[in-house]
Protein backbone atom coordinates (compact mmCIF):
# COMPACT_ATOMS: atom_id res chain seq x y z
CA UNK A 1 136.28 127.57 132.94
CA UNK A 2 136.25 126.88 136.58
CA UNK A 3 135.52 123.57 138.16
CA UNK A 4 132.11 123.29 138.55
CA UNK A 5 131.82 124.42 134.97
CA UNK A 6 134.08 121.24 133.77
CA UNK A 7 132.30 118.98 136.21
CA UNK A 8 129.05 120.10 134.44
CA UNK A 9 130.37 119.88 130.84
CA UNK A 10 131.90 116.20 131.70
CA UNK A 11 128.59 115.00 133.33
CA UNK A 12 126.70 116.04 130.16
CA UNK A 13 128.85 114.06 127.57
CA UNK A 14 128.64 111.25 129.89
CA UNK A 15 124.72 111.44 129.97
CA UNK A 16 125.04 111.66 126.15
CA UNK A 17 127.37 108.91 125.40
CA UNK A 18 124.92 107.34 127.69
CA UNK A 19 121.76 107.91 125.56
CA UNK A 20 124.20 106.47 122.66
CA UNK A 21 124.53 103.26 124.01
CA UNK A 22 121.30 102.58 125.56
CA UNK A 23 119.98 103.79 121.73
CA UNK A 24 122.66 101.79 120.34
CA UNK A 25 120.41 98.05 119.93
CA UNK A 26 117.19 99.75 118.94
CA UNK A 27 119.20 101.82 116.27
CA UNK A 28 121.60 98.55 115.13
CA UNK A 29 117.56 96.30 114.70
CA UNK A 30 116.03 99.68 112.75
CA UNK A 31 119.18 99.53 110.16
CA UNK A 32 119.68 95.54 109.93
CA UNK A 33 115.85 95.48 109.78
CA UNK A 34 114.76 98.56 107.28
CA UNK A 35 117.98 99.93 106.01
CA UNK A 36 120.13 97.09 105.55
CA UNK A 37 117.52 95.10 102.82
CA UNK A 38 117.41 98.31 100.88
CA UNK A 39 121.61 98.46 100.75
CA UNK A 40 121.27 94.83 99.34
CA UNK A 41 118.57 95.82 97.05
CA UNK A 42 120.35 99.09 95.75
CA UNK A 43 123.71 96.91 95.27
CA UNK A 44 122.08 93.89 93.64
CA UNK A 45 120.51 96.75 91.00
CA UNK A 46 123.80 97.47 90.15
CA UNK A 47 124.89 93.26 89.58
CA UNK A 48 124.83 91.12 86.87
CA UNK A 49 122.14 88.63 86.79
CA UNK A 50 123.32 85.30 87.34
CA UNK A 51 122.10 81.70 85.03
CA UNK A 52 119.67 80.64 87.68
CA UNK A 53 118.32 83.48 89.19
CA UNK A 54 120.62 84.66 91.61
CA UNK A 55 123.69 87.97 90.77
CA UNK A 56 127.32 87.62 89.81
CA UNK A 57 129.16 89.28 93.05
CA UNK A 58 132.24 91.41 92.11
CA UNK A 59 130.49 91.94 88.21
CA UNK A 60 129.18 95.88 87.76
CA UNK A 61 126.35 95.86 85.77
CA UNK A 62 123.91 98.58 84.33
CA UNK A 63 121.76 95.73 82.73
CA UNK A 64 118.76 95.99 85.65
CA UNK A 65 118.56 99.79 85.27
CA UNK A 66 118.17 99.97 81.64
CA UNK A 67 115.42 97.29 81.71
CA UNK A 68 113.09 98.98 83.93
CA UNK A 69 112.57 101.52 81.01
CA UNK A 70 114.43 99.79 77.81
CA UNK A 71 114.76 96.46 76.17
CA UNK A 72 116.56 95.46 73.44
CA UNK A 73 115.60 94.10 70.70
CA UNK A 74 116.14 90.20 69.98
CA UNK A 75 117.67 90.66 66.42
CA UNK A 76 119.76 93.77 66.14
CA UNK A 77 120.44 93.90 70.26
CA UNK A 78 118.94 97.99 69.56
CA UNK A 79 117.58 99.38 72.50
CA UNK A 80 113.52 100.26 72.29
CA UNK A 81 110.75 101.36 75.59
CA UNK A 82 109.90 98.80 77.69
CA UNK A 83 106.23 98.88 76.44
CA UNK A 84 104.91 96.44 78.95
CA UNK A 85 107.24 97.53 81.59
CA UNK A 86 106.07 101.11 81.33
CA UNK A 87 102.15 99.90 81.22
CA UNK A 88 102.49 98.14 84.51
CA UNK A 89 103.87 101.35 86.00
CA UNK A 90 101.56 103.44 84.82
CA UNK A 91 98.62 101.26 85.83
CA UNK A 92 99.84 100.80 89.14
CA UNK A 93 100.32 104.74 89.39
CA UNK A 94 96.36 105.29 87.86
CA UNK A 95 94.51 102.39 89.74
CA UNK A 96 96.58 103.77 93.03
CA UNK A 97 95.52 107.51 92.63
CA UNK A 98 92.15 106.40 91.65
CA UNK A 99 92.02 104.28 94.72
CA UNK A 100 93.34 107.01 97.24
CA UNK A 101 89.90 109.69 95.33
CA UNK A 102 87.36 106.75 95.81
CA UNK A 103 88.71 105.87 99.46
CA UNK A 104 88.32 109.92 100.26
CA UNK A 105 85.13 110.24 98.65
CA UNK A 106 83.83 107.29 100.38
CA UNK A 107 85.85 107.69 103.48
CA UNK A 108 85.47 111.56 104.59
CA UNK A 109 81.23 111.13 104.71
CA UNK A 110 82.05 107.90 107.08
CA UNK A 111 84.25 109.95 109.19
CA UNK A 112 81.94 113.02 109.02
CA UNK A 113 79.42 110.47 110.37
CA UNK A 114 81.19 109.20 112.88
CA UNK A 115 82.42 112.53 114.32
CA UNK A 116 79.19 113.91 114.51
CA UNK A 117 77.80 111.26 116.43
CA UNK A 118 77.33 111.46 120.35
CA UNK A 119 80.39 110.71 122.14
CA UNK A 120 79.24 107.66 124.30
CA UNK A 121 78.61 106.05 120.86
CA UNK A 122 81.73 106.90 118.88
CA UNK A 123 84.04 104.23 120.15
CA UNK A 124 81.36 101.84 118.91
CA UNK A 125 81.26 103.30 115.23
CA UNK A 126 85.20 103.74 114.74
CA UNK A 127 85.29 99.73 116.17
CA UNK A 128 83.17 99.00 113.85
CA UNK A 129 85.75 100.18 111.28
CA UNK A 130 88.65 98.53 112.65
CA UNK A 131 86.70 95.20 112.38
CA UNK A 132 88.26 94.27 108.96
CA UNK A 133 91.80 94.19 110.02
CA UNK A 134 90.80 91.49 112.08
CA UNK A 135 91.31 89.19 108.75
CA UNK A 136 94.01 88.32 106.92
CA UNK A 137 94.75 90.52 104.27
CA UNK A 138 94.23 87.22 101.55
CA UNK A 139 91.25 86.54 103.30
CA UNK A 140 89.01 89.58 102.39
CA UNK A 141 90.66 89.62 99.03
CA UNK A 142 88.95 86.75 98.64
CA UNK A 143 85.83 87.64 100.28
CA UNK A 144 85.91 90.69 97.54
CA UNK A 145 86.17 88.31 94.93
CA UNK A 146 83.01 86.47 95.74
CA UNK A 147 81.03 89.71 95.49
CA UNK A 148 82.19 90.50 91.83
CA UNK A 149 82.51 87.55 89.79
CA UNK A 150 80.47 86.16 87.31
CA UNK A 151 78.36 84.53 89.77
CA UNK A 152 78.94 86.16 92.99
CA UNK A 153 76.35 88.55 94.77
CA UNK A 154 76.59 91.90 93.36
CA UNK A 155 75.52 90.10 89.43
CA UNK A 156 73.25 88.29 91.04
CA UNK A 157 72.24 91.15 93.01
CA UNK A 158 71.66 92.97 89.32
CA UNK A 159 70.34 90.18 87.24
CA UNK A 160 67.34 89.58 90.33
CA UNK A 161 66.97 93.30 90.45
CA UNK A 162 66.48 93.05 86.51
CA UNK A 163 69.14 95.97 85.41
CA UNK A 164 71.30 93.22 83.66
CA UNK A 165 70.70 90.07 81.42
CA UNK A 166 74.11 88.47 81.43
CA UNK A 167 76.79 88.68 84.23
CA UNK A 168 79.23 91.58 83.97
CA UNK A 169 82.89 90.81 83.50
CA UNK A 170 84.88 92.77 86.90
CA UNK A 171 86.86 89.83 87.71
CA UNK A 172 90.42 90.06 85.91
CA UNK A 173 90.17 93.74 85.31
CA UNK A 174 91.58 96.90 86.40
CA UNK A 175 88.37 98.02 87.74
CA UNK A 176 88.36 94.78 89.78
CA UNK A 177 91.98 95.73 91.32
CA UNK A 178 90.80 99.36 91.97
CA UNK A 179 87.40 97.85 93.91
CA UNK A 180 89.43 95.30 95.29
CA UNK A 181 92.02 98.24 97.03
CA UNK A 182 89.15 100.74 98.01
CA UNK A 183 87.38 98.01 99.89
CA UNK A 184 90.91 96.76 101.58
CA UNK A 185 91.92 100.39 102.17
CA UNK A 186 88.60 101.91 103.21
CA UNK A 187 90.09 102.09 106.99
CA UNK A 188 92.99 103.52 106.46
CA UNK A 189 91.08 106.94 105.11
CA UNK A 190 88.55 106.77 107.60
CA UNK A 191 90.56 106.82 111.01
CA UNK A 192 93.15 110.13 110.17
CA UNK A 193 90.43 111.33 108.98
CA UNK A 194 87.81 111.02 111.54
CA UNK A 195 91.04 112.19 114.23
CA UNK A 196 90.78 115.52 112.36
CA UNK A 197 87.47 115.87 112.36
CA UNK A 198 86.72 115.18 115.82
CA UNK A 199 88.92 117.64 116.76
CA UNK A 200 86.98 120.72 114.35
CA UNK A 201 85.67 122.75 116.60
CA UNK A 202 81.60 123.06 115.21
CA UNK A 203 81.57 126.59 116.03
CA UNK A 204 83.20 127.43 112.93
CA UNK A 205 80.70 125.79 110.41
CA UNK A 206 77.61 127.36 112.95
CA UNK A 207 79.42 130.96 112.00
CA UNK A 208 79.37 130.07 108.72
CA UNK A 209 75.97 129.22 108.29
CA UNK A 210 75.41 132.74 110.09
CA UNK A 211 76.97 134.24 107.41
CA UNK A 212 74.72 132.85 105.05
CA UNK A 213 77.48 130.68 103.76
CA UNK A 214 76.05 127.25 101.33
CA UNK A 215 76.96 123.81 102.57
CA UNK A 216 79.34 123.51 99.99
CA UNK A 217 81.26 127.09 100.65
CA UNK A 218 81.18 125.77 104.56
CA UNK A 219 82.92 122.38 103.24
CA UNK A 220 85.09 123.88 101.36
CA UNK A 221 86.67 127.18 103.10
CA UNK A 222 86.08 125.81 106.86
CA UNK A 223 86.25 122.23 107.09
CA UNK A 224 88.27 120.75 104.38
CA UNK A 225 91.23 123.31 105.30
CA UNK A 226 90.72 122.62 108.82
CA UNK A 227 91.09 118.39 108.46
CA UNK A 228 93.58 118.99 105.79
CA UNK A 229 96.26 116.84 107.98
CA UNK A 230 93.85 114.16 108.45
CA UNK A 231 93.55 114.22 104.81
CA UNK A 232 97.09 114.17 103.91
CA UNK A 233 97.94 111.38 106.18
CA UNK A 234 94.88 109.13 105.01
CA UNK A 235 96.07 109.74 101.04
CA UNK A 236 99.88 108.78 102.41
CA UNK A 237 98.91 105.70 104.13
CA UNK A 238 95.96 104.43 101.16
CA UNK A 239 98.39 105.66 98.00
CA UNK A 240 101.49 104.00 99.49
CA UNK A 241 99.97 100.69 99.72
CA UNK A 242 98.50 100.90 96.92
CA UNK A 243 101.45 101.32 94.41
CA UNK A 244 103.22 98.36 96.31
CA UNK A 245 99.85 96.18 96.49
CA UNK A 246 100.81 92.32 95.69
CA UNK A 247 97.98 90.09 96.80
CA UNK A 248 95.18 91.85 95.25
CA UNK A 249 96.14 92.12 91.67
CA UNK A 250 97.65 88.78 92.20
CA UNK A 251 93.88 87.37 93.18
CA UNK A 252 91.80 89.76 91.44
CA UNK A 253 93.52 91.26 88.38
CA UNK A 254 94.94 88.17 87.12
CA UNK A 255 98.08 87.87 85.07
CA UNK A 256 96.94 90.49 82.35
CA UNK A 257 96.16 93.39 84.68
CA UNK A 258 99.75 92.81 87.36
CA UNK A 259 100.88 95.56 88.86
CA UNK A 260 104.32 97.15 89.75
CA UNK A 261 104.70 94.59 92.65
CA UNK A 262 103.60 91.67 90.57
CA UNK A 263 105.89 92.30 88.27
CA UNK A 264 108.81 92.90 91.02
CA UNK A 265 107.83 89.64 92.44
CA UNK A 266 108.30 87.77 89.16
CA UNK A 267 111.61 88.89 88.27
CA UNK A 268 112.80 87.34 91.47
CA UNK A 269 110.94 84.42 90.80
CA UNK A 270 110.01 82.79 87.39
CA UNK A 271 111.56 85.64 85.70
CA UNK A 272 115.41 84.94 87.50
CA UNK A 273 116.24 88.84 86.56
CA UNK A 274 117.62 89.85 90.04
CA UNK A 275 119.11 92.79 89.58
CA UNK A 276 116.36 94.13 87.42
CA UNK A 277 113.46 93.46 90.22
CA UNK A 278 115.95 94.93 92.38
CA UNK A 279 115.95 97.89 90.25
CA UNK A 280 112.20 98.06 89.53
CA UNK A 281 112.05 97.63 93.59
CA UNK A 282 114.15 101.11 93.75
CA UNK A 283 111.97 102.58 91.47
CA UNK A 284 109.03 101.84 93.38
CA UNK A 285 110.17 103.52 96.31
CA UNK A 286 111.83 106.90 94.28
CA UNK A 287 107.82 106.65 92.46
CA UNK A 288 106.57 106.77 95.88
CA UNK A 289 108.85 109.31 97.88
CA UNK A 290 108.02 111.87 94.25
CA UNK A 291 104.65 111.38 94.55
CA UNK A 292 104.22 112.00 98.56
CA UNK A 293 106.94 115.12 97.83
CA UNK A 294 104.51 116.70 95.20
CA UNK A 295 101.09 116.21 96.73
CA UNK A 296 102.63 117.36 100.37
CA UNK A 297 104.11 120.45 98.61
CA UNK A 298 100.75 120.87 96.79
CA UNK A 299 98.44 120.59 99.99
CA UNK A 300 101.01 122.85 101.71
CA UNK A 301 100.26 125.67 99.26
CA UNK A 302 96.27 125.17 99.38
CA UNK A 303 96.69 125.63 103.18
CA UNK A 304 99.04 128.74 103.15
CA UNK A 305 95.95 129.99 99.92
CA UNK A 306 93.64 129.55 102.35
CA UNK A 307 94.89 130.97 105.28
């Protein structure tokens, strides 16, 4: 290796120890700020639980683990399923897959729509969409509440229309929760998906109509393959949220109908189980990282069928 050679070599690990250190107090904020609460959550899992709601440092526990799943029983100490444990979870799974079908079903017309339209007036349509973000998140929880209780608009909407005789009961139910999310996390399907779909190139669905292909054999070999990403990303970004959702079971399911991140919240609070809402809070995010795993595997292998 001659000189310039080693000059070159030296002036590269310079630029790179460079990059380290100018990288060095965006990467220390991303790991106090994302990674570091998740090391405190995954140790505290793995604590005692202290008398008033806090963990006994230095004391390894399984305790949290086995309560996510198992409790044991007050009289022989026999450990039995977690029945209401294991409802919550697989509530909060149902009402969030259920939420991320009605948001696509609703969603992929409204971004069809939008897409379609002449480009001058698109801006207008998609800032129409982004108008609800404006609000607090409690805010238009609350707003969704006054259209579906007992004597908010859409029974009074019913009774005036004459379909019903007596209010129905949404409020406090699972179907409230699951209107409650689709309404909240409408947006979040719309916008990936209208990005896809404004990029399709309409030639494709003209050449399929020249084929004498239906509407639906169009939709379904040409355009839903082609705005698959769109669709992935706006199931990732409505199901996510959804499993985690706090505020809107909190306001519109009531304490019968919680969900996984009701039920988180309360062991830190009036339930003083630390370590197991630390473990439950694990298990939230494992629930989450399987599910995105499996449907991004499963979309994966519709593409390559397709193609």
């Amino acid at each position: 290796m001659n000189g310039a050679q080693e000059a070159a070599v030296a002036a590269r690990k310079k630029d790179i120890r460079s990059r380290w250190l100018l990288s060095a107090p965006a990467l220390i904020i991303i790991f106090v700020a994302a990674v570091g609460p998740l090391l405190v959550m995954l140790l505290y899992s793995f604590m005692a639980k202290g008398d008033y709601g806090d963990v006994r440092f230095g004391e390894f526990s399984l305790d949290g683990w086995t309560s996510v799943f198992f409790e044991r029983d007050i009289f022989d100490d026999t450990l039995g399923l977690a029945d209401a444990h294991l409802s919550i979870i697989w509530r909060s799974l149902q009402l969030s897959f259920f939420t991320t079908i009605l948001t696509l079903v609703l969603g992929f017309p409204t971004a069809y729509f939008i897409a379609t339209r002449p480009p001058h007036t698109r801006e207008i349509w998609v800032f129409l969409v982004t108008i609800p973000f404006w609000t607090n998140l409690l805010i238009r929880t609350f707003a969704m509440q006054q259209v579906i209780r007992n004597e908010g608009l859409l029974n009074n909407a019913l009774i005036w229309l004459g379909i019903i005789k007596q209010p129905l009961q949404i409020m406090y139910t699972d179907t409230a929760n699951l209107l409650g999310m689709t309404y909240v996390y409408l947006p979040l399907m719309v916008l990936p998906l209208y990005a896809s779909i404004e990029k399709l190139d309409f030639r494709l669905v003209e050449a399929g109509y020249d084929l004498y292909a239906t509407r639906f054999q169009v939709l379904r070999r040409i355009v839903i393959p082609l705005v698959k990403p769109g669709l992935i990303a706006g199931s990732i970004l409505v199901f996510i949220p959804s499993l985690g959702a706090y505020v809107i079971p909190r306001v519109l399911g009531g304490g019968k109908n919680m969900m996984l991140g009701n039920l988180i919240e309360m062991q830190f609070g009036s339930g003083r189980n630390w370590p197991l809402g630390a473990a439950m809070s694990i298990t939230l995010m494992a629930l989450v990282m399987v599910a995105l795993i499996v449907y991004v595997r499963n979309a994966s292998r519709g593409g390559a069928g397709h193609a």
